[in-house]
N, C-alpha and C. Protein backbone atom coordinates (compact mmCIF):
# COMPACT_ATOMS: atom_id res chain seq x y z
N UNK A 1 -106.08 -16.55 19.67
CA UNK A 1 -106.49 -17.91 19.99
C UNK A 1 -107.90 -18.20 19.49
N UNK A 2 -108.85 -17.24 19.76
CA UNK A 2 -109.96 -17.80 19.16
C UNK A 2 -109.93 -17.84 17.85
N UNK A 3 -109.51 -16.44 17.01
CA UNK A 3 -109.35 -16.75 15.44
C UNK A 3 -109.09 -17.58 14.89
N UNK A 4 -107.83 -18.68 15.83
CA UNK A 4 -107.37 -19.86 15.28
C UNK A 4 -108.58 -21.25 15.24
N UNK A 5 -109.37 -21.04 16.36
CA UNK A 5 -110.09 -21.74 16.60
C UNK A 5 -111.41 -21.73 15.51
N UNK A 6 -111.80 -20.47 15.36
CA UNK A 6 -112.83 -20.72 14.46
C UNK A 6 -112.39 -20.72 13.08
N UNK A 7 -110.95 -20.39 12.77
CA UNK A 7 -110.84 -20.55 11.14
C UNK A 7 -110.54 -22.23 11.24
N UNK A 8 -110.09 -22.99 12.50
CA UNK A 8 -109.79 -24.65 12.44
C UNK A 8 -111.51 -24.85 11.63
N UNK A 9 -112.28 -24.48 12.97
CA UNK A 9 -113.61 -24.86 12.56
C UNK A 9 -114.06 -25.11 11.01
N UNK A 10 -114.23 -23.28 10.35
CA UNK A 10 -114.36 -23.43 9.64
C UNK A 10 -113.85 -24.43 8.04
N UNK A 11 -112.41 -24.02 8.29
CA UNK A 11 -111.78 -25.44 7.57
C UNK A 11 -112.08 -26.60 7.54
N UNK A 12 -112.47 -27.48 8.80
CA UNK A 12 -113.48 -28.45 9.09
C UNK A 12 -114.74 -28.67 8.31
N UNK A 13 -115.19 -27.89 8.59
CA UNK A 13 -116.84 -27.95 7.85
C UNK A 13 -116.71 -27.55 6.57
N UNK A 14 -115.68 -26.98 5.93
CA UNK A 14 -115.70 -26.65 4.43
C UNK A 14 -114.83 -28.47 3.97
N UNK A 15 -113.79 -29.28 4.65
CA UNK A 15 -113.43 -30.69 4.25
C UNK A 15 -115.06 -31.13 4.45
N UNK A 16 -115.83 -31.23 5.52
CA UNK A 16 -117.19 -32.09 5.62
C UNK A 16 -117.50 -31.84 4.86
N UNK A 17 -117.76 -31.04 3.70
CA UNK A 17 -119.19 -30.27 2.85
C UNK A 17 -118.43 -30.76 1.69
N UNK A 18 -116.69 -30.66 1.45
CA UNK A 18 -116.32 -31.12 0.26
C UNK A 18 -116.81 -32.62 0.21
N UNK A 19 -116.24 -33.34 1.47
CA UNK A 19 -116.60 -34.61 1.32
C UNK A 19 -117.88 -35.07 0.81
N UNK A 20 -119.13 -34.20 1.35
CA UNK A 20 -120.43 -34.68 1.11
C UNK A 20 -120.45 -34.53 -0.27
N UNK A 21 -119.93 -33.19 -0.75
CA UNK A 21 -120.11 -33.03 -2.13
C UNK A 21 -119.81 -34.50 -3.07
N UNK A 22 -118.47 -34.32 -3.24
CA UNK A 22 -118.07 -35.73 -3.79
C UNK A 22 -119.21 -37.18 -3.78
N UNK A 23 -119.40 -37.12 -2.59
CA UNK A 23 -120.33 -38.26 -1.82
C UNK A 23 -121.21 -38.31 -2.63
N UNK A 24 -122.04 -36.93 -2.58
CA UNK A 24 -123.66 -36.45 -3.21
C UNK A 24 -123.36 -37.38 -5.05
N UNK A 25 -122.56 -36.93 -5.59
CA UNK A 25 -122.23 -37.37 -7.05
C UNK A 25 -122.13 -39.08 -7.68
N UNK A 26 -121.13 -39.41 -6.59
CA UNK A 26 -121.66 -40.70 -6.47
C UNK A 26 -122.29 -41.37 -6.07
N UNK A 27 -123.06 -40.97 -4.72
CA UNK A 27 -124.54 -41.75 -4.51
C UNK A 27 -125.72 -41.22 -5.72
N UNK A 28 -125.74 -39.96 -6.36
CA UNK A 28 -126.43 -40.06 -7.39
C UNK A 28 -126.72 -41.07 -8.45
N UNK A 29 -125.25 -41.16 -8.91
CA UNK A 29 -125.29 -42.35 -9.75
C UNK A 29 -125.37 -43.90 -9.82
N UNK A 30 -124.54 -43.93 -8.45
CA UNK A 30 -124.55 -45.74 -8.15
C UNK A 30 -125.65 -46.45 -6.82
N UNK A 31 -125.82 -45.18 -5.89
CA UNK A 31 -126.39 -45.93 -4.36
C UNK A 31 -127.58 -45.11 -4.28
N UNK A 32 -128.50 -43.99 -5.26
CA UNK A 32 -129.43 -44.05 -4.10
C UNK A 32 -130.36 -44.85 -4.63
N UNK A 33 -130.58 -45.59 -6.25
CA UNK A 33 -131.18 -46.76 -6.09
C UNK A 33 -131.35 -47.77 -5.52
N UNK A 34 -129.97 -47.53 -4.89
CA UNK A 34 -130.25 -49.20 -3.84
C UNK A 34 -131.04 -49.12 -2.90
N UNK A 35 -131.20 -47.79 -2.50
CA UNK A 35 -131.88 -47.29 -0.87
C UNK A 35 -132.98 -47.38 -1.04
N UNK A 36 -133.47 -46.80 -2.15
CA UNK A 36 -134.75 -46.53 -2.76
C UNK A 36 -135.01 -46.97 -3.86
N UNK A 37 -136.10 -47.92 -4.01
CA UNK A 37 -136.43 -47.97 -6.12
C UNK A 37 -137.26 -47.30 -6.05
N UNK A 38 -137.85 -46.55 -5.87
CA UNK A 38 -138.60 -45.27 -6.33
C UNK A 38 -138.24 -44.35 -6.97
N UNK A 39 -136.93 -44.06 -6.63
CA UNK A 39 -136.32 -43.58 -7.22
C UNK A 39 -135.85 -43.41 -8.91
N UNK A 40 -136.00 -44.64 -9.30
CA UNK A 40 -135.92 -45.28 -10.92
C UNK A 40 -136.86 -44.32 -11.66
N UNK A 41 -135.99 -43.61 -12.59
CA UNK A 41 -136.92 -42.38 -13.19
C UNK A 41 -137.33 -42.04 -12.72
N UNK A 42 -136.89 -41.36 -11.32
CA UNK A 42 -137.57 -39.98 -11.22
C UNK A 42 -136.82 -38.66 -12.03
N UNK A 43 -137.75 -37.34 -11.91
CA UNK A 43 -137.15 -36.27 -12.61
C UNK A 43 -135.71 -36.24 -12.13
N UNK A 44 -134.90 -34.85 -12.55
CA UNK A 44 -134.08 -34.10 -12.04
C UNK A 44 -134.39 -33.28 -11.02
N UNK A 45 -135.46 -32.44 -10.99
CA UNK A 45 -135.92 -32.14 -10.06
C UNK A 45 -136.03 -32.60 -8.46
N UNK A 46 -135.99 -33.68 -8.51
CA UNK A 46 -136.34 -34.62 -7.00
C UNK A 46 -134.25 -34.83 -6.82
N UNK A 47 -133.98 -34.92 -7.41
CA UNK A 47 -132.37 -34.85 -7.17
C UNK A 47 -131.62 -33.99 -6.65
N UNK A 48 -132.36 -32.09 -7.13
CA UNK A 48 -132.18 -31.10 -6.97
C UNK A 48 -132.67 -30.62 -5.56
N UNK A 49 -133.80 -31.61 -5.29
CA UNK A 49 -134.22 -31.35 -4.33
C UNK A 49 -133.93 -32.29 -2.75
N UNK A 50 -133.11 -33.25 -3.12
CA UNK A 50 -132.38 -33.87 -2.24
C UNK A 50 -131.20 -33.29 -2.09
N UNK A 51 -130.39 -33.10 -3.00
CA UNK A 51 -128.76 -32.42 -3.03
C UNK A 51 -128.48 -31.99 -1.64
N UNK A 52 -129.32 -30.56 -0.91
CA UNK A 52 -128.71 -30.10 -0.01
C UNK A 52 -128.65 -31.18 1.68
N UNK A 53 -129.86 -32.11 1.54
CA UNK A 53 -129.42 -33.04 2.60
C UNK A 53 -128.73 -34.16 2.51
N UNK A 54 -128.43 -34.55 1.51
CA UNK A 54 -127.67 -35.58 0.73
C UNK A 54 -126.28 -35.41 1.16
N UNK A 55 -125.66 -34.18 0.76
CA UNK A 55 -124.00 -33.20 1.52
C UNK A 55 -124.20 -33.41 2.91
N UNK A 56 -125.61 -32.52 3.42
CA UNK A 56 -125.34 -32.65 4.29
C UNK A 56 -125.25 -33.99 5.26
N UNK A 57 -125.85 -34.51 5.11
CA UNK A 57 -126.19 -35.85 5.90
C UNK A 57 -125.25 -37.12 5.25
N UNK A 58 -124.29 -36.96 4.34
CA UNK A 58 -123.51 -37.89 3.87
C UNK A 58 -123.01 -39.29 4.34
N UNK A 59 -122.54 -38.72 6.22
CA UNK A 59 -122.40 -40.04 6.97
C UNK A 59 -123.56 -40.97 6.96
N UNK A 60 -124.62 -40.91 7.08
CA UNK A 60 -126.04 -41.26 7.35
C UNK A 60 -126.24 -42.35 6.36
N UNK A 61 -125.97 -41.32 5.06
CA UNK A 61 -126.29 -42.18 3.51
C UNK A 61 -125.55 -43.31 3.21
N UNK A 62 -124.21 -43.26 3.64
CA UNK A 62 -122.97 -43.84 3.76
C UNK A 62 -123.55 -44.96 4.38
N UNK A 63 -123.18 -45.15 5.66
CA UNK A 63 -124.02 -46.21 6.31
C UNK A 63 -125.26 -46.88 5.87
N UNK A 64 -126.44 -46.47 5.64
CA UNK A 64 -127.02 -47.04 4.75
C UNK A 64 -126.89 -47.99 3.88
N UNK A 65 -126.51 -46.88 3.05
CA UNK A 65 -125.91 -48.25 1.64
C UNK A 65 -125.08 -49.15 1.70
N UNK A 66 -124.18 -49.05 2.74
CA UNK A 66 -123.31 -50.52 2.94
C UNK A 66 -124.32 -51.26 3.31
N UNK A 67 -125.12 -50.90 4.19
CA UNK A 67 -126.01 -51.97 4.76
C UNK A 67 -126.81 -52.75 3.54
N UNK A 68 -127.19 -51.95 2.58
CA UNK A 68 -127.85 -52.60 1.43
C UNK A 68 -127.31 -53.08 0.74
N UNK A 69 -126.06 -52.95 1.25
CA UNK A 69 -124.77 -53.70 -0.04
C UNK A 69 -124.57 -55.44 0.34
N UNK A 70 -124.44 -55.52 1.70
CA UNK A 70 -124.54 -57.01 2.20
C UNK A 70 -125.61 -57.63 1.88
């Protein structure tokens, strides 16, 4: 019973992390200018260095940018 429980888990958080992934790729390209113009030319570097909260925090970003979308 617990095995079942933590491989559910884990399965869980590996769909969340795919999702963010996906997410991360296209807010790269289309939404995090909207959030931010600072953003406009910046390096690769500053991208590289958002990536891991970007996945993680995906719902967050999500919300956001609709809001900037109205």
């Amino acid at each position: 019973m617990v095995e079942l429980i933590i491989s559910m888990v884990l399965i869980l958080m590996g769909i969340y992390l795919l999702i963010g992934l996906f997410f991360c790729f296209v807010f790269f390209r289309k939404g995090v200018q909207s959030i931010d113009e600072g953003v406009k030319g910046a390096p690769i570097f500053m991208k590289i260095l958002i990536f891991p909260g970007t996945v993680a925090l995906w719902p967050v970003l999500l919300a956001k940018w609709r809001k900037t979308k109205k």
